[in-house]
Protein backbone atom coordinates (compact mmCIF):
# COMPACT_ATOMS: atom_id res chain seq x y z
CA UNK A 1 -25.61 -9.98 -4.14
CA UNK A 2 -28.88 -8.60 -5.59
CA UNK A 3 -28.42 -7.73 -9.05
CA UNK A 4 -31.80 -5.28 -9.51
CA UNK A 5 -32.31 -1.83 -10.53
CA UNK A 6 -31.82 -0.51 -7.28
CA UNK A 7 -28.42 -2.40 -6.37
CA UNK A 8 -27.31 -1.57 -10.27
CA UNK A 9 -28.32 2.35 -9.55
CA UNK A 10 -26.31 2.31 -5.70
CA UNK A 11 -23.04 0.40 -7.07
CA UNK A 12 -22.86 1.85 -10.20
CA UNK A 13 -20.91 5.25 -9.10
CA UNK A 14 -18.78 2.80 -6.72
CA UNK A 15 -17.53 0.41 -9.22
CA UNK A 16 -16.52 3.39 -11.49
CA UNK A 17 -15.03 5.05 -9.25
CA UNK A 18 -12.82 1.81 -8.30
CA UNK A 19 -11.92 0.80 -12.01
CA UNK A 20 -11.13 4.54 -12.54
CA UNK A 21 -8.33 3.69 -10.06
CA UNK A 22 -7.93 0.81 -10.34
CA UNK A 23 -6.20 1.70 -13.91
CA UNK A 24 -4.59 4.83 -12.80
CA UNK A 25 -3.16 2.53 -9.77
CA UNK A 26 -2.07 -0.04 -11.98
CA UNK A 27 0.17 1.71 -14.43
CA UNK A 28 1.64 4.04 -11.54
CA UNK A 29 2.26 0.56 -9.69
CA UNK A 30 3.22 -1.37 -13.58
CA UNK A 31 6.03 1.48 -13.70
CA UNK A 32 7.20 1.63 -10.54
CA UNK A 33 7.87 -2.66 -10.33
CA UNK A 34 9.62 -1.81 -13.73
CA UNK A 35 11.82 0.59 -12.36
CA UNK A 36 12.78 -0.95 -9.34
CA UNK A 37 13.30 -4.09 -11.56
CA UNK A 38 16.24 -1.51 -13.30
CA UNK A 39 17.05 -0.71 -9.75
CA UNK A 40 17.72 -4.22 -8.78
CA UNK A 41 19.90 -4.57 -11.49
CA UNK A 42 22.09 -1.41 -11.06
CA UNK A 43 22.74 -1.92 -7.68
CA UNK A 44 23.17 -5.45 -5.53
CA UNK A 45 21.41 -6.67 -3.07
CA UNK A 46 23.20 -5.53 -0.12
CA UNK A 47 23.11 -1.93 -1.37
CA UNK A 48 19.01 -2.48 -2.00
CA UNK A 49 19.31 -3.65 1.61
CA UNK A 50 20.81 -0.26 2.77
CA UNK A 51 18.97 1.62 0.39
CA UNK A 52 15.61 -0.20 2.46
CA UNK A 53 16.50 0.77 5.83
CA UNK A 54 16.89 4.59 4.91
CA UNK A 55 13.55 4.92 3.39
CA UNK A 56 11.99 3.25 6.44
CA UNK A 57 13.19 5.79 8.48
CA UNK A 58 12.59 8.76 6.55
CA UNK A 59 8.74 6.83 6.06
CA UNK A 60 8.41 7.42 9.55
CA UNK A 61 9.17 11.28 9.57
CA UNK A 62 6.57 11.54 6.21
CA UNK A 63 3.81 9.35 8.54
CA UNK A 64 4.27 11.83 11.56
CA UNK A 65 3.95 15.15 9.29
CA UNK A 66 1.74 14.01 6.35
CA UNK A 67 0.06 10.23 6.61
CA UNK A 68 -3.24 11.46 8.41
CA UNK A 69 -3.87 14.84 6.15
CA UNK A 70 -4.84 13.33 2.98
CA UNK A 71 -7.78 11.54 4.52
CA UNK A 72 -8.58 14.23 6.97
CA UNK A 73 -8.73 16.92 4.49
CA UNK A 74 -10.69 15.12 2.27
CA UNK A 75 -13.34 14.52 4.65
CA UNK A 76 -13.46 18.30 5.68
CA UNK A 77 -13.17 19.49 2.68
CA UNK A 78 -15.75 17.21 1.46
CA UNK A 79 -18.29 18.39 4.00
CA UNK A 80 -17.66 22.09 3.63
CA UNK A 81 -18.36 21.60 0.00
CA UNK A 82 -21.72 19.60 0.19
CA UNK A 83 -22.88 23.28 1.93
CA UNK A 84 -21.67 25.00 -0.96
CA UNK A 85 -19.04 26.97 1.93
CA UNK A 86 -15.93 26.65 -0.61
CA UNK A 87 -14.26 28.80 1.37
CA UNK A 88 -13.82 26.49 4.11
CA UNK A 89 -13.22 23.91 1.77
CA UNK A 90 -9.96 25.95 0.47
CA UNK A 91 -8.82 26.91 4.23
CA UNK A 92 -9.02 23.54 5.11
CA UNK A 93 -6.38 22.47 2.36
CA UNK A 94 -4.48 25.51 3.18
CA UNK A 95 -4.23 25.51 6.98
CA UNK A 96 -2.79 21.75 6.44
CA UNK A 97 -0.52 22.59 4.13
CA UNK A 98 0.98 25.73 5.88
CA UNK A 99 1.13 23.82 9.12
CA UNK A 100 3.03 20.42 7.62
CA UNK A 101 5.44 22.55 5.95
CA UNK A 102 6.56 24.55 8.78
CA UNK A 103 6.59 21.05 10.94
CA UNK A 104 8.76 19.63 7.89
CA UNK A 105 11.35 22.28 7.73
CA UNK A 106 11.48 22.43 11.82
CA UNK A 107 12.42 18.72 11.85
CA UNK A 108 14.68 19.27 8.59
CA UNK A 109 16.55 21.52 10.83
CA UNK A 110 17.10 19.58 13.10
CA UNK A 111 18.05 16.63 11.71
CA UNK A 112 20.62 18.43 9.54
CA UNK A 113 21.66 20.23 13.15
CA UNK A 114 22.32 16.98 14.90
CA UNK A 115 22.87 14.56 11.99
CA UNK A 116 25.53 12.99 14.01
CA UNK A 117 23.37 11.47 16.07
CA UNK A 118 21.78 9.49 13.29
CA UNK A 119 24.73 7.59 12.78
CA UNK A 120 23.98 5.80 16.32
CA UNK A 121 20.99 5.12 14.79
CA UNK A 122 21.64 3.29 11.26
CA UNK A 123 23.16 -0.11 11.68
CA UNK A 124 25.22 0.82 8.73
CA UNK A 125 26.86 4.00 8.42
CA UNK A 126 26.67 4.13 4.52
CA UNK A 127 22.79 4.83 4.98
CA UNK A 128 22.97 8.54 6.70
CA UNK A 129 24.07 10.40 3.43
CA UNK A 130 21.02 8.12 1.30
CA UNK A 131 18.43 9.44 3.96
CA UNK A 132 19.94 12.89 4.12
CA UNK A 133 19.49 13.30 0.45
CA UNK A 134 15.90 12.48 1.28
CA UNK A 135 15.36 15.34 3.45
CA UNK A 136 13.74 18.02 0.24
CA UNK A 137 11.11 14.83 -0.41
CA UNK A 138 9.88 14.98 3.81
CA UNK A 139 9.70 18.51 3.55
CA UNK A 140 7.58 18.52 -0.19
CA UNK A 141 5.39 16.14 0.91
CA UNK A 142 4.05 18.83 3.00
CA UNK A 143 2.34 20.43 0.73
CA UNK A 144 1.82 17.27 -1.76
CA UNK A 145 -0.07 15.30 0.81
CA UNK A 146 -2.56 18.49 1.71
CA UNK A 147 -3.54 19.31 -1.53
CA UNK A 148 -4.04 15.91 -3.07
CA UNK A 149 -6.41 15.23 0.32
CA UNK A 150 -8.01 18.56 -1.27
CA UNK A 151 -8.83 16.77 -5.18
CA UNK A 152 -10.05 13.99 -2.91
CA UNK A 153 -12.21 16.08 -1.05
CA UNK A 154 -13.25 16.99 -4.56
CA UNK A 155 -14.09 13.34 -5.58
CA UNK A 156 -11.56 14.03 -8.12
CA UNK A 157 -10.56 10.73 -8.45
CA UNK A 158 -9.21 10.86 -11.79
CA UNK A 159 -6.72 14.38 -10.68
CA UNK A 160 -6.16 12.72 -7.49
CA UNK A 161 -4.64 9.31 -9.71
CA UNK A 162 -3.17 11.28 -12.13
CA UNK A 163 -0.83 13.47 -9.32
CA UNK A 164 0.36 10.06 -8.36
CA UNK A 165 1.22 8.87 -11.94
CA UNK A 166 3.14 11.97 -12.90
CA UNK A 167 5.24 11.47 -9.38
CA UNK A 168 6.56 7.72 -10.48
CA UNK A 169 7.04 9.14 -14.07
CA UNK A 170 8.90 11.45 -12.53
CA UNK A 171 10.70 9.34 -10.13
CA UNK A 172 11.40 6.68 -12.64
CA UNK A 173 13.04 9.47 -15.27
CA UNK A 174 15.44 10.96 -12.77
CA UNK A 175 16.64 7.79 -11.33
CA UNK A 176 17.31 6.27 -14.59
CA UNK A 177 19.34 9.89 -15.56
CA UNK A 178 21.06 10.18 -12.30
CA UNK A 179 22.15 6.03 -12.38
CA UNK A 180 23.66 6.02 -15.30
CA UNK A 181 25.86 9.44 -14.78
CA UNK A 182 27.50 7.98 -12.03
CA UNK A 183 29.62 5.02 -11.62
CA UNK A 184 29.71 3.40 -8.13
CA UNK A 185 27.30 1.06 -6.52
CA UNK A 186 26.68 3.50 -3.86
CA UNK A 187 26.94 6.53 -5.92
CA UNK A 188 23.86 5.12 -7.94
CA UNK A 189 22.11 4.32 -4.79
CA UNK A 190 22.75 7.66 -4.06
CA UNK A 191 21.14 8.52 -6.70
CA UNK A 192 18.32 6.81 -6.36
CA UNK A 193 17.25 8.12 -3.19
CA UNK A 194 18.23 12.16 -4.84
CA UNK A 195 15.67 11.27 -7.33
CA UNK A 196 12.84 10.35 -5.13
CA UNK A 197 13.22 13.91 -3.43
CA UNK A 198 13.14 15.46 -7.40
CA UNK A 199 9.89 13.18 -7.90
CA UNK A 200 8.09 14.66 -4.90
CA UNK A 201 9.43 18.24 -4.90
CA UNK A 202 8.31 18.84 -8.50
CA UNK A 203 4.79 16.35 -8.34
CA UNK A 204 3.85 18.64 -4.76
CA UNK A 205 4.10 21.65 -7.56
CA UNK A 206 1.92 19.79 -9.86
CA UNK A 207 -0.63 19.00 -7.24
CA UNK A 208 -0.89 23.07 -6.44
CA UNK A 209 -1.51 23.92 -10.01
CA UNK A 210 -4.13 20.49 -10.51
CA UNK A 211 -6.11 22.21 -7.50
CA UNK A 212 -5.80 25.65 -8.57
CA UNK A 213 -7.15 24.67 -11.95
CA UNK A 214 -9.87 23.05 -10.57
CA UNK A 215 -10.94 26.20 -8.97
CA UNK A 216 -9.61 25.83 -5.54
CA UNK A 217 -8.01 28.93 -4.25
CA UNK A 218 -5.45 30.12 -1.64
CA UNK A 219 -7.99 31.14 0.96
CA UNK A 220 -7.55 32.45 4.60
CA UNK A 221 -8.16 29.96 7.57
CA UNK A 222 -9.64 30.94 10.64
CA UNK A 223 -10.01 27.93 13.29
CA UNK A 224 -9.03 25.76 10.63
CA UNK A 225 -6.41 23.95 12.31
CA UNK A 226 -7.36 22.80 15.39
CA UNK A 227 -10.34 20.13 13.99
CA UNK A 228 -8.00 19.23 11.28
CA UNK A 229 -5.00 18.13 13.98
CA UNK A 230 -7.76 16.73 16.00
CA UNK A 231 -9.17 14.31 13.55
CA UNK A 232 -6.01 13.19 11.59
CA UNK A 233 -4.28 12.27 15.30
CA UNK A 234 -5.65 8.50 15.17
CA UNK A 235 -5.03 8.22 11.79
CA UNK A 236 -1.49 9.47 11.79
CA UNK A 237 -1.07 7.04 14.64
CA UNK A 238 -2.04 4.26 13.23
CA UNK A 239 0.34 4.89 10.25
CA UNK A 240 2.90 6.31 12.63
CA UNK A 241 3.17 2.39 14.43
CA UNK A 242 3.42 0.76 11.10
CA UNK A 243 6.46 2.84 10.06
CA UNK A 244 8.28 2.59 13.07
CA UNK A 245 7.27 -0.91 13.02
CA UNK A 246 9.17 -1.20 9.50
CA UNK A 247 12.37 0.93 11.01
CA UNK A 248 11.89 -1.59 13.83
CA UNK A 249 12.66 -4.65 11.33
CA UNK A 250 14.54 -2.67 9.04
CA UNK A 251 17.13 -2.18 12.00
CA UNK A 252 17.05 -5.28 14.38
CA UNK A 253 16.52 -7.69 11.47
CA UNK A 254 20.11 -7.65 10.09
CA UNK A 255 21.35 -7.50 13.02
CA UNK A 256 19.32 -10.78 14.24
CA UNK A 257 20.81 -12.22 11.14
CA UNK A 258 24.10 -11.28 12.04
CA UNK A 259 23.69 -13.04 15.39
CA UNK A 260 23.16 -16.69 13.79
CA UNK A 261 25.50 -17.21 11.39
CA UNK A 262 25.27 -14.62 8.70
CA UNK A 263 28.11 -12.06 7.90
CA UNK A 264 27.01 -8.54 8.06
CA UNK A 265 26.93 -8.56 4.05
CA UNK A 266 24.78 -11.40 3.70
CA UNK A 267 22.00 -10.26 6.33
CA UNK A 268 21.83 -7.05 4.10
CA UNK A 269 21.71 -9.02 1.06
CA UNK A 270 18.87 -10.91 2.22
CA UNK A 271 17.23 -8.26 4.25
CA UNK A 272 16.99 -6.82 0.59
CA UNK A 273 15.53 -9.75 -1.09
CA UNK A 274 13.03 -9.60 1.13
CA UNK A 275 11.78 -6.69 1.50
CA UNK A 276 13.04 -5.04 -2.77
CA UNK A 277 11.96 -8.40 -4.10
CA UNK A 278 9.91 -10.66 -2.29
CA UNK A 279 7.59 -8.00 -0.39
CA UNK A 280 6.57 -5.68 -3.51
CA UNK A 281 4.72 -8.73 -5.10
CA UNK A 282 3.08 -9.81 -1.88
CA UNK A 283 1.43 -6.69 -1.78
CA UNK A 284 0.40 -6.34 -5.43
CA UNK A 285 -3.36 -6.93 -4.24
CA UNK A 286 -3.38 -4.24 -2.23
CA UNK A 287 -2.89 -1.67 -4.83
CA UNK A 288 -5.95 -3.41 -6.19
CA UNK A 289 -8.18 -3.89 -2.81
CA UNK A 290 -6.52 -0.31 -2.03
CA UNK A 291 -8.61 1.28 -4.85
CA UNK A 292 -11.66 -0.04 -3.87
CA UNK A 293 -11.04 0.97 -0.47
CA UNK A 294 -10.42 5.07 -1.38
CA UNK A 295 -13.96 5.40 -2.53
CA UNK A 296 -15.21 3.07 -0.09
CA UNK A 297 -14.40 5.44 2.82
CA UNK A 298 -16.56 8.53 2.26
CA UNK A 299 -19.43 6.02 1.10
CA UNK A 300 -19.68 4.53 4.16
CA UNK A 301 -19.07 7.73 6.20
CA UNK A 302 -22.11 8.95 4.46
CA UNK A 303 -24.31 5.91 4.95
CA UNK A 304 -23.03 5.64 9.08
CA UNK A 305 -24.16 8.95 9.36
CA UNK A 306 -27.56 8.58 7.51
CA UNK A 307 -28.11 5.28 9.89
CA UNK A 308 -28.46 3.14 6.74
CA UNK A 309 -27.33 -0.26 7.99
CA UNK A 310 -28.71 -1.92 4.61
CA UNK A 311 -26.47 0.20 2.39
CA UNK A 312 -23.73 -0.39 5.45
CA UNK A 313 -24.14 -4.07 5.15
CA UNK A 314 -24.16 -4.56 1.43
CA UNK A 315 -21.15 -2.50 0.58
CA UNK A 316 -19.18 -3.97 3.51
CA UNK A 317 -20.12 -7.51 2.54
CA UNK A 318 -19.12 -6.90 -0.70
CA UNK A 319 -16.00 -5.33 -0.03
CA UNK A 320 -14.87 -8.44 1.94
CA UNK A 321 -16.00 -10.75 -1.00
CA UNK A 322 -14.16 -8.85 -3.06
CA UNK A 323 -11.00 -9.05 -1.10
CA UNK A 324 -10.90 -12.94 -0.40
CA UNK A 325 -11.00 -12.86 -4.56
CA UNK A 326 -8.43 -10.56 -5.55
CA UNK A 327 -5.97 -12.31 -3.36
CA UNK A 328 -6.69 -15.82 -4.47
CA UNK A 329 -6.81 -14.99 -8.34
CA UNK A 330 -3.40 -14.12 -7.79
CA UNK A 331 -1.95 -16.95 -5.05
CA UNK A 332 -2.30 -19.99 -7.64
CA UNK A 333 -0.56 -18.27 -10.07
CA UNK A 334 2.53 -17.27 -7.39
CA UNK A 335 3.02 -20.30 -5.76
CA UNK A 336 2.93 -22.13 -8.99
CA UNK A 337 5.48 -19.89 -11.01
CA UNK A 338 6.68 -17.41 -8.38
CA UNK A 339 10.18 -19.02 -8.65
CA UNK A 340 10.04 -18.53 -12.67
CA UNK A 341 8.31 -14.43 -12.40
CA UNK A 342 11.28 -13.79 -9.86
CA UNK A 343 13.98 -15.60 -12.14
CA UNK A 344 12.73 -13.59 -14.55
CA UNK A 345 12.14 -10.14 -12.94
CA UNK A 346 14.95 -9.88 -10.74
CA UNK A 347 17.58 -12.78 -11.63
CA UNK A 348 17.17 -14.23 -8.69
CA UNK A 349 15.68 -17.32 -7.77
CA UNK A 350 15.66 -17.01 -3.87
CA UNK A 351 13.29 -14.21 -4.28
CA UNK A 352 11.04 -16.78 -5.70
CA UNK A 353 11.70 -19.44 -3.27
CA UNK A 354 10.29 -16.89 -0.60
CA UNK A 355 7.05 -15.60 -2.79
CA UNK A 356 5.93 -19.53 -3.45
CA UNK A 357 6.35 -20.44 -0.13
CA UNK A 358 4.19 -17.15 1.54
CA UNK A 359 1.90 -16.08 -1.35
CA UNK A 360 -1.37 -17.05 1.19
CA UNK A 361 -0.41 -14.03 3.47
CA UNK A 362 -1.96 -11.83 0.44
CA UNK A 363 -5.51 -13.44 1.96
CA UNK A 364 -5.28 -11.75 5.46
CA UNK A 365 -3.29 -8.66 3.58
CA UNK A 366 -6.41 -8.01 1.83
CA UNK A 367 -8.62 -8.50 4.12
CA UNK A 368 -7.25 -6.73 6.52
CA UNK A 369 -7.23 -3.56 4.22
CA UNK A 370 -10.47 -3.33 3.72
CA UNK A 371 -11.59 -4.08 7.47
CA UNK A 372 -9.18 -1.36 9.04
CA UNK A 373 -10.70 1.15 5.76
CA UNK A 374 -14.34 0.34 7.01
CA UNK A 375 -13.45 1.09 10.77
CA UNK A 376 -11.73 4.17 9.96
CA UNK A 377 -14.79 5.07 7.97
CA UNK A 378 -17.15 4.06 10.59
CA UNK A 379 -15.23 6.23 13.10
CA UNK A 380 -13.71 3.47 14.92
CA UNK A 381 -10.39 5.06 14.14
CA UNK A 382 -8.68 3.95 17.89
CA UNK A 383 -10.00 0.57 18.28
CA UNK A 384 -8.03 -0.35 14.40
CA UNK A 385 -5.02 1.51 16.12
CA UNK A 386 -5.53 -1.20 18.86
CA UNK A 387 -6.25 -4.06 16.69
CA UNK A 388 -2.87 -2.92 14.97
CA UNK A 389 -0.81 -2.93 17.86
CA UNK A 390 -1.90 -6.20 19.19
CA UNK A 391 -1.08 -7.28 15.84
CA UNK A 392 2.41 -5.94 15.77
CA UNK A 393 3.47 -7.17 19.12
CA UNK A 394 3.22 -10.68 17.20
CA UNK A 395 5.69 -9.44 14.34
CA UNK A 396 7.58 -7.77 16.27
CA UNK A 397 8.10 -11.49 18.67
CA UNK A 398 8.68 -13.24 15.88
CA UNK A 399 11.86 -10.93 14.95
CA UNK A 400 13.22 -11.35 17.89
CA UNK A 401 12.50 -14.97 18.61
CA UNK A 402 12.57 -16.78 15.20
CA UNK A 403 15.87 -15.76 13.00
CA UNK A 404 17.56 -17.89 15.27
CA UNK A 405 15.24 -21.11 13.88
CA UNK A 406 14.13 -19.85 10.44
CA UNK A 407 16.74 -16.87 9.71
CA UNK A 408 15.04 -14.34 7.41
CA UNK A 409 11.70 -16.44 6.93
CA UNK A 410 11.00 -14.88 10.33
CA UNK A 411 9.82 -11.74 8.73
CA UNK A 412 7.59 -13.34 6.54
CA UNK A 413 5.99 -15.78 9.19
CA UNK A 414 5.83 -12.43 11.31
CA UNK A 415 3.50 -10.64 8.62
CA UNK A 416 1.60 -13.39 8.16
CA UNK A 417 0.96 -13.79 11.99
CA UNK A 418 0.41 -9.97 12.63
CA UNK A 419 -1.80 -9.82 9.41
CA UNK A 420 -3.94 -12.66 10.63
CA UNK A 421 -4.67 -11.71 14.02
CA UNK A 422 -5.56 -7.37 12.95
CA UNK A 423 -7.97 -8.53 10.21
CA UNK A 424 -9.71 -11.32 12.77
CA UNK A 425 -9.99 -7.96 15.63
CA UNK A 426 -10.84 -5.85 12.57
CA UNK A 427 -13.66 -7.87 11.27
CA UNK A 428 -14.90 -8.50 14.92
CA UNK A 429 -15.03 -4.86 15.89
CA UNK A 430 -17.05 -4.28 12.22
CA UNK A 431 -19.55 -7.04 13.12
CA UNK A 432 -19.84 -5.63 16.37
CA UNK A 433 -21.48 -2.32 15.43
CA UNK A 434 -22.91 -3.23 11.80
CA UNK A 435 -23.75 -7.22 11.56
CA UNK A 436 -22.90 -8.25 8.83
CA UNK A 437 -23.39 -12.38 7.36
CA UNK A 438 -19.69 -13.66 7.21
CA UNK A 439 -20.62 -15.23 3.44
CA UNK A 440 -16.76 -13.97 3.17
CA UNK A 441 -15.74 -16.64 4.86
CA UNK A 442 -17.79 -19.11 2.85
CA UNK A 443 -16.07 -18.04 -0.24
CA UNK A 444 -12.88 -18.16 1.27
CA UNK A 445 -13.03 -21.94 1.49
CA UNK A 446 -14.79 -22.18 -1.64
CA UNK A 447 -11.98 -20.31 -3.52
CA UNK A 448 -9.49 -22.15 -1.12
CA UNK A 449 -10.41 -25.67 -1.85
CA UNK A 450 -10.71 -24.96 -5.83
CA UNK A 451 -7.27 -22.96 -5.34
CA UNK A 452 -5.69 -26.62 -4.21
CA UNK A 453 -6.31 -28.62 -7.79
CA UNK A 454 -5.38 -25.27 -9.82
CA UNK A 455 -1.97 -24.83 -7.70
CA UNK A 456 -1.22 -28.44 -8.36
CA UNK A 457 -1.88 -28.19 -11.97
CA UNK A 458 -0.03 -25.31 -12.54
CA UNK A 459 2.85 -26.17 -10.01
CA UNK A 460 3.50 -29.36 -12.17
CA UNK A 461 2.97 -27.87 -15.60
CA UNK A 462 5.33 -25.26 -15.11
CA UNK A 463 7.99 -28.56 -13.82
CA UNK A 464 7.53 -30.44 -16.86
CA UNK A 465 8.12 -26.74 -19.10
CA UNK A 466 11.03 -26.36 -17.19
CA UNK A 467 12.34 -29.92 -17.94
CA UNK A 468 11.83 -28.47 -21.34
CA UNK A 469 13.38 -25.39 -20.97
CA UNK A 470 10.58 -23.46 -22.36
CA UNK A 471 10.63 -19.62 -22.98
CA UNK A 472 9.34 -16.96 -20.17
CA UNK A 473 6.25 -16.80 -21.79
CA UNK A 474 5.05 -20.27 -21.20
CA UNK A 475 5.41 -19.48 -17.51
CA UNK A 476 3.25 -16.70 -17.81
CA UNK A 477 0.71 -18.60 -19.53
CA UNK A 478 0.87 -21.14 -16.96
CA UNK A 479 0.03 -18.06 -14.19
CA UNK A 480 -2.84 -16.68 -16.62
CA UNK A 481 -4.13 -20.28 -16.47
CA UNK A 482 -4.38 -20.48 -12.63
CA UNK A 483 -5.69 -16.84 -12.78
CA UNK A 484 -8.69 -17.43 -15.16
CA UNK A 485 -9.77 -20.68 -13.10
CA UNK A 486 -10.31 -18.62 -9.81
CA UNK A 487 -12.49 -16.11 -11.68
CA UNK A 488 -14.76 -18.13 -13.22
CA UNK A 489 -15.20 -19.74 -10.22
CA UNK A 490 -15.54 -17.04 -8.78
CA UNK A 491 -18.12 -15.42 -11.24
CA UNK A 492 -19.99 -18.70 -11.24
CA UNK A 493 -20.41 -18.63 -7.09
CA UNK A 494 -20.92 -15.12 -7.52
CA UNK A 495 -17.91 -13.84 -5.30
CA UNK A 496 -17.07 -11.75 -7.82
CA UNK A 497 -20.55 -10.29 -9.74
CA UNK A 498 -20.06 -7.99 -12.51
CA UNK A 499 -23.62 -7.49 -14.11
CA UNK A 500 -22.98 -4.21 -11.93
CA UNK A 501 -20.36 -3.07 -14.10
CA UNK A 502 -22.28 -4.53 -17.30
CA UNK A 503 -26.25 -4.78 -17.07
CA UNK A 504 -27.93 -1.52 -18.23
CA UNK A 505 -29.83 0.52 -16.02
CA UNK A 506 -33.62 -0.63 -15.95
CA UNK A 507 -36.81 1.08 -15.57
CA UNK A 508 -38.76 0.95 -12.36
């Protein structure tokens, strides 16, 4: 990267932005891997199991009603507000959120109507009164999702972070109330799923008064609607497939289990591991490639629109070098200790067995974040809806096909798989319409072939500690060890270059 006035003076407002949420994101993500630490530990894992498979459907009823209005408002509202027509702006937000709500409490109506039917639906029956008590969080979402796409509209990053902060404090203070006043495993599970539906009813009010404070107001709409439904539809698709996708494996999984060997218990139990355990840390980079790809999206949107392939180039570029680091800072350190952090974490080691043995499929993970982010951005909205199809086809095989061979490692080899093949499409389409220099790739076998010696190292230092039975904290030195090495390697090949963040801005 260039490091001159001009880069400094273009990146500046970027990498803010980013390490603005990047913190936010990190505590609201720090808190909510503490609580469902608690959670793991107040109910088993065949409960976390069932407890998994009700939130993946009731993911896919938030996706069809809210996934594609945050974005979409924020672009509208965005535009209406670089005219200085803030009354657009605010009927924007408002014609969303009056037209999710009614769509939420039609299908809450329903679903309450002909509940029974649901039953057919859950593989185990104890999972229709956990997503039933879920039913006030679809319908608040509603309103949360439209108005926090409004403070993004804003570039209110900071009231758009903090919305999602006060909704895991929240979360986390009601399910730790509502746990321990009940007794039974299921009655706390119970409870857990009640307070997710507290979190979002009272953090959708909290979003309302954020935007009202910030002088947004309750405006009128007048052909409002129409371009907003328009423009979120490939969006909400795209986020549509991946939820059913997860109600897919949430659903057949177990059962696939079930079919080779494993009672009905167990394939919950491990189902749970997976995807409570395992799966939360595999995606820990992408609450921090995530950040970076929020502000990312209306940058580029402005530059594709302005023609600027330069600016197009550079921040992609970066954005993909930044990716193939944050992932393999972090892969070292979980394949040499993962066993350890999940011992630790969760009390259970087969959690850990799972994270050492697919911490690389945070590489493609991260990648593919960013490249589907830049598409969307770019307008290429159905052709990442394609690429993530063709990708799920893959996952979805490999559910089918491999528990048989594998058991529950088919899930994981299945993500990794589906992951690979979207970011290659993704990365293909970009190059396609901006072309861009593939150094990403360069630095992915840099940081690959350094990441070999440092997993080795830390692999075996953490062996002879636990010969020793050293304390928890010697493992976590161990991690920070393997952590450091990758970014000063990184910082020395200049993968990662933060005289953007640092150097002072010079004089022309």
């Amino acid at each position: 990267m260039q490091t001159g006035c001009k880069h400094i003076k273009s990146f500046k407002p970027i990498v803010k932005a980013t390490l603005i949420i990047i913190l936010f994101t990190g505590i609201t993500r720090a808190l909510g891997f503490a609580y469902r630490i608690y959670l793991v530990n107040v109910i088993d894992a065949e409960s976390l199991g069932i407890y998994q498979i009700a939130l993946s459907v009731f993911t896919v009823l938030v996706t069809i009603t809210s996934s594609g209005v945050p974005v979409t408002v924020s672009r509208t509202s965005a535009k209406y507000r670089a005219v200085n027509d803030y009354k657009s702006a605010n009927g924007a937000v408002m014609s969303a959120a009056a037209f999710m709500f009614v769509l939420a409490c039609v299908f809450s109506i329903l679903i309450l109507i002909f509940k029974n039917l649901f039953s057919f639906v859950f593989t185990e029956q104890r999972c229709l009164p956990i997503f039933l008590s879920l039913i006030p969080a679809f319908i608040a979402s509603s309103i949360y999702s439209a108005f926090r796409g409004g403070l993004w509209g804003q570039k209110a990053f900071v009231a758009y972070s903090v919305t999602e902060l006060l909704e895991e404090i929240i979360l986390i203070l009601f399910g730790i109330i509502l746990t321990l006043s009940v007794d039974s495993v299921f009655e706390k599970t119970l409870s857990a799923a009640a307070a997710i539906s507290i979190s979002y009813c009272v953090a959708a009010v909290i979003a309302v008064i954020i935007y009202i404070r910030r002088g947004g107001k309750f405006s009128k709409f007048n052909n409002q609607l129409k371009p907003l439904l328009t423009n979120s539809a490939p969006v909400t698709g795209a986020r549509l497939m991946s939820a059913i996708l997860t109600s897919v494996i949430a659903l057949i999984l177990p059962l696939q289990l079930t079919m080779y060997g494993l009672t009905k218990s167990q394939a919950l139990a491990e189902f749970g591991i997976v995807t409570g355990m395992t799966l939360p840390l595999l995606f820990l980079p992408g609450a921090i490639v995530g950040s970076l790809a929020l502000v990312l999206v209306p940058e580029i949107s402005h530059h594709n629109e302005l023609k600027n392939q330069a600016e197009l180039k550079k921040r992609i570029e970066g954005a993909l070098n930044f990716a193939v680091a944050v992932s393999l800072i972090i892969i070292p350190a979980f394949v040499a200790c993962g066993k350890e952090l999940c011992t630790f974490l969760y009390k259970n080691e087969k959690s850990g067995e799972y994270l050492q043995a697919f911490a690389f499929m945070m590489l493609p993970m991260s990648l593919n974040n960013i490249a589907s982010s830049v598409l969307n951005s770019l307008g290429k909205e159905y052709k990442a809806l394609r690429n993530y199809c063709i990708g799920a086809i893959t996952l979805v095989l490999c559910i089918f096909i491999l528990p048989q061979f594998i058991g529950v490692y088919a899930l994981l080899v299945g993500y990794i798989l589906n992951l690979l093949i979207t970011a290659a499409l993704n990365i293909i389409c970009i190059n396609k319409h901006i072309k861009i220099s593939f150094k990403f790739l360069l630095n992915t076998v840099i940081l690959l072939v350094i990441a070999a010696p440092v997993i080795f190292f830390g692999y075996n230092l953490q062996s002879i500690f636990n010969l020793l039975k050293a304390p928890t904290f010697v493992s976590i030195a161990v991690m920070l060890v393997c952590m450091a090495s990758i970014v000063l390697v990184s910082v020395i090949f200049k993968i990662l270059d933060f005289s953007m963040i640092f150097k002072k801005r010079e004089s022309k």
